[in-house]
N, C-alpha and C. Protein backbone atom coordinates (compact mmCIF):
# COMPACT_ATOMS: atom_id res chain seq x y z
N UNK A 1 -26.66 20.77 -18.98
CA UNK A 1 -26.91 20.37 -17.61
C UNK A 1 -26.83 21.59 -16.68
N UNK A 2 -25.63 22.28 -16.77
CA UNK A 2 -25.61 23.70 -16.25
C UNK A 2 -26.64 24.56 -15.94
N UNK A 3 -26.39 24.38 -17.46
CA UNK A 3 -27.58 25.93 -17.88
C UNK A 3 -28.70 25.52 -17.40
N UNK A 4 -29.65 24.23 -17.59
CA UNK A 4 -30.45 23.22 -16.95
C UNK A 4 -31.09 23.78 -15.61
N UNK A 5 -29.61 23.38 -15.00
CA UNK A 5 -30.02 23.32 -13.72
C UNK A 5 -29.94 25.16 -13.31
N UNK A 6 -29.25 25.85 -13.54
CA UNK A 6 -29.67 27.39 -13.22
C UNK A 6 -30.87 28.09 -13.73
N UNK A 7 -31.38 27.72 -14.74
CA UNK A 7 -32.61 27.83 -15.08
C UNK A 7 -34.07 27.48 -14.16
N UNK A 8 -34.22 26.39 -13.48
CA UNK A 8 -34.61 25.74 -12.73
C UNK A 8 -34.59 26.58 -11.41
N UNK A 9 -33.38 26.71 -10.94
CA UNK A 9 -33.28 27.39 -9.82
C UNK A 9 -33.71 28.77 -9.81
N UNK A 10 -33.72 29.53 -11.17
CA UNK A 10 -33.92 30.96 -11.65
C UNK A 10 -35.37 31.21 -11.64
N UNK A 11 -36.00 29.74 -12.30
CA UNK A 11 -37.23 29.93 -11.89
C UNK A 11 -38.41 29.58 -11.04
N UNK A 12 -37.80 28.83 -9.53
CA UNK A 12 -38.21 28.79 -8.66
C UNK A 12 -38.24 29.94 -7.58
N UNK A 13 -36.75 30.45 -8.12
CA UNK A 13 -36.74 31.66 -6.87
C UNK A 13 -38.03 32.70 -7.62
N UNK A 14 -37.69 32.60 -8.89
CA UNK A 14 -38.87 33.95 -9.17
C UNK A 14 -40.14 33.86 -8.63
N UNK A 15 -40.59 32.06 -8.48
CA UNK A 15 -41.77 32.00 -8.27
C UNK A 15 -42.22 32.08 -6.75
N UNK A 16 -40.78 31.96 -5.87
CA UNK A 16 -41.22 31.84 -4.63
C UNK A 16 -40.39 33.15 -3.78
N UNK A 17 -40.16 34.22 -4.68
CA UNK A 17 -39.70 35.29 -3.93
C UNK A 17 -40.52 35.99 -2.96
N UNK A 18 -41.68 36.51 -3.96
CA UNK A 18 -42.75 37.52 -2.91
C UNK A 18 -43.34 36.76 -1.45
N UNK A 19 -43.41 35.42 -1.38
CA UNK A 19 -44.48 34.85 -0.47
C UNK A 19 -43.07 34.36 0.16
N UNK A 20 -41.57 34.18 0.47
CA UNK A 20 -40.63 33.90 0.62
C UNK A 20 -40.17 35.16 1.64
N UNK A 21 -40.13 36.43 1.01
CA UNK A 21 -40.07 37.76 1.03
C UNK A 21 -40.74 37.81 2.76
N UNK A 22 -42.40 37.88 2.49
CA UNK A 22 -43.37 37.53 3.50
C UNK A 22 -42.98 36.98 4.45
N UNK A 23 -42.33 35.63 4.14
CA UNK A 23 -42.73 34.94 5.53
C UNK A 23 -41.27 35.31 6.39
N UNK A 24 -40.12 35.77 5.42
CA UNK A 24 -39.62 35.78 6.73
C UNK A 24 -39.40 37.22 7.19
N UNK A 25 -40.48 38.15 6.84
CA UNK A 25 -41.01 39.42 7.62
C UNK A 25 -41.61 38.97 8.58
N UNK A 26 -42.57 37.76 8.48
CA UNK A 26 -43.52 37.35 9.46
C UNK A 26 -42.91 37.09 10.63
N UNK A 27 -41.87 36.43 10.09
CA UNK A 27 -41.19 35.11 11.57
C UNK A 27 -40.42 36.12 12.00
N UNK A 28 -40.25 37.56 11.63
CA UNK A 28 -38.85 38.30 11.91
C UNK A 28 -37.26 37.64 11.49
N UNK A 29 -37.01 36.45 10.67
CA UNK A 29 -36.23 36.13 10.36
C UNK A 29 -34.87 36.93 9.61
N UNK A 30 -33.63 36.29 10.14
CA UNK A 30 -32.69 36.97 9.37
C UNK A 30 -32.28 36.20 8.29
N UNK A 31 -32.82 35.11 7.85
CA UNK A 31 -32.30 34.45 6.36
C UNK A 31 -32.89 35.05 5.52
N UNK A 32 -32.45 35.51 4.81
CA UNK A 32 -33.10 36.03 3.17
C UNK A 32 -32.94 34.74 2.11
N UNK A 33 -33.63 34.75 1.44
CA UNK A 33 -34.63 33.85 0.45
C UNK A 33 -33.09 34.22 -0.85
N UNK A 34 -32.67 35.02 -0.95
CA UNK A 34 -31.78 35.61 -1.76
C UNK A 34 -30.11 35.06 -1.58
N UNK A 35 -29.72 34.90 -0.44
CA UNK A 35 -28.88 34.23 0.11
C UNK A 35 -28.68 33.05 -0.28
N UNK A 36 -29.98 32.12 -0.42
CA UNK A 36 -30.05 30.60 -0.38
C UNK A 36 -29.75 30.62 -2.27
N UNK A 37 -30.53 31.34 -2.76
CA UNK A 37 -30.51 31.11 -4.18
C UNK A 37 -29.01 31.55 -4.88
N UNK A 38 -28.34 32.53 -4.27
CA UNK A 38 -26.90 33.03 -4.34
C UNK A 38 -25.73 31.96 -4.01
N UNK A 39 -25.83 31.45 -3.08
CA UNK A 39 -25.73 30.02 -2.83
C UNK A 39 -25.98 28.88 -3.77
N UNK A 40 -27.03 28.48 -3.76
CA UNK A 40 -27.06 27.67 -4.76
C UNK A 40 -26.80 27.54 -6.59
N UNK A 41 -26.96 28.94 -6.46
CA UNK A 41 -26.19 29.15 -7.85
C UNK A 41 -24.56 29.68 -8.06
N UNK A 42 -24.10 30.07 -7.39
CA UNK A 42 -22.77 30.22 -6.90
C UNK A 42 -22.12 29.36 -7.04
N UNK A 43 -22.47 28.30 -5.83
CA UNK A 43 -21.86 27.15 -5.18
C UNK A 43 -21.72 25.32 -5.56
N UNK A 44 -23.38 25.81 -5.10
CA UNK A 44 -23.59 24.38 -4.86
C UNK A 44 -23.93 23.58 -6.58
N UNK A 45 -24.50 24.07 -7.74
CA UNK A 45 -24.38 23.92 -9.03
C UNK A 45 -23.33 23.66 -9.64
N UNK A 46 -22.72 24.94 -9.35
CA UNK A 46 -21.12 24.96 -10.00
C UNK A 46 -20.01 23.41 -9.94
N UNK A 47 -20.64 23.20 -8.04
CA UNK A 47 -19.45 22.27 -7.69
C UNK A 47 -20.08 21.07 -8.00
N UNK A 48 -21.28 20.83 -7.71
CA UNK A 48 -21.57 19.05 -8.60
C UNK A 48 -21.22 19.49 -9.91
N UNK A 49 -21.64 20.05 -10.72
CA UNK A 49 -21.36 20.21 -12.26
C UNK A 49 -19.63 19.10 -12.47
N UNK A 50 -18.71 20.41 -11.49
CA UNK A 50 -17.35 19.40 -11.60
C UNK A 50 -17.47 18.36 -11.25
N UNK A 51 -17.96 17.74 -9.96
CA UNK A 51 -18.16 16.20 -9.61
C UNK A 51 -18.30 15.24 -10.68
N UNK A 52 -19.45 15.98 -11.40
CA UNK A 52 -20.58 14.80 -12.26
C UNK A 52 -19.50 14.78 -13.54
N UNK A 53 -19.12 16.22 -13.78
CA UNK A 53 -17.71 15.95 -15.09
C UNK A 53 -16.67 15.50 -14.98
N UNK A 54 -16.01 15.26 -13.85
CA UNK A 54 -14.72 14.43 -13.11
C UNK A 54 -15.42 13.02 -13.50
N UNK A 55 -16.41 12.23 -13.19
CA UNK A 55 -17.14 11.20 -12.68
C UNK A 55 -16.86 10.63 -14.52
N UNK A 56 -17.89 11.45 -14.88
CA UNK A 56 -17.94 10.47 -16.41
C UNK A 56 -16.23 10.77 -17.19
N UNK A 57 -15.23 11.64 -17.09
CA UNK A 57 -14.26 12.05 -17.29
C UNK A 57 -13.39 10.67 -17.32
N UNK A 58 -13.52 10.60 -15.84
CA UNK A 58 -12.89 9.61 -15.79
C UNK A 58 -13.31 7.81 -15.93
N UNK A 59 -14.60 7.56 -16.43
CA UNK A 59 -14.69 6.52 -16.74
C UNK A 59 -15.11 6.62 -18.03
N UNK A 60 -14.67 7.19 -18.69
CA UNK A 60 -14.89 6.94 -20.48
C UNK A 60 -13.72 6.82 -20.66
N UNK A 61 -13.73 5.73 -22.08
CA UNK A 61 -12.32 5.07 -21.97
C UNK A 61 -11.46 5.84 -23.50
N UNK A 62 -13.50 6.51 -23.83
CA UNK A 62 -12.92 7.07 -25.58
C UNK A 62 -12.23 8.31 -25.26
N UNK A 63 -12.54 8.98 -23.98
CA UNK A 63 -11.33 10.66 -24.46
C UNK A 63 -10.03 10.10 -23.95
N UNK A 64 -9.60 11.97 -23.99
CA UNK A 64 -8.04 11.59 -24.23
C UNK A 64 -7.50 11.74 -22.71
N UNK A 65 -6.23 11.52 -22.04
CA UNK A 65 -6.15 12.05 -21.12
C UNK A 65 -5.69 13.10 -20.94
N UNK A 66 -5.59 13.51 -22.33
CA UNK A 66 -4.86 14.86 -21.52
C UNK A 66 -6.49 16.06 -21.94
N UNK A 67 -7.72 15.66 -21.60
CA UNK A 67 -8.82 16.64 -21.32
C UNK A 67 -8.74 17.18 -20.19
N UNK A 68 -9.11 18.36 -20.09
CA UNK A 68 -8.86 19.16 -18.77
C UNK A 68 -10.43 19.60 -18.69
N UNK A 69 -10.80 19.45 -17.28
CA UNK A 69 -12.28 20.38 -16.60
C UNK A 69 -12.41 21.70 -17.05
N UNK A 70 -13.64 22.42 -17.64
CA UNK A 70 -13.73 23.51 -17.52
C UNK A 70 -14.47 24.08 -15.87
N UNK A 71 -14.08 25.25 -15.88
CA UNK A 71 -14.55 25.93 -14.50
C UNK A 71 -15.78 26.74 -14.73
């Protein structure tokens, strides 16, 4: 699921760097396209990942309790 989902994100930014790059030369913008993807792979992946493994963690009745989250 991880790997999944960083993959995904790895290869959207590749595909939307150069024309990404562009536009916000165009607009004079200070967000970089690089930021958002640093972010989202950083952050925002990482932390549903725990959500979604807390979630089924705790409603399966077959493990044990003493399983611990990986980070």
């Amino acid at each position: 699921m991880l790997i999944l989902s960083l993959q995904l994100a790895h290869d959207t930014y590749a595909r939307i760097q150069a024309i990404a790059e562009r536009d916000t030369e165009a607009w004079d913008s200070k967000i970089r396209v690089e930021a958002g993807y640093i972010q989202i792979t950083k952050e925002f992946i990482p932390a549903r990942r725990h959500l979604l493994l807390k979630y089924v963690l705790m409603r399966n009745p077959y493990l044990s309790p003493g399983v611990k989250l990986l980070r």
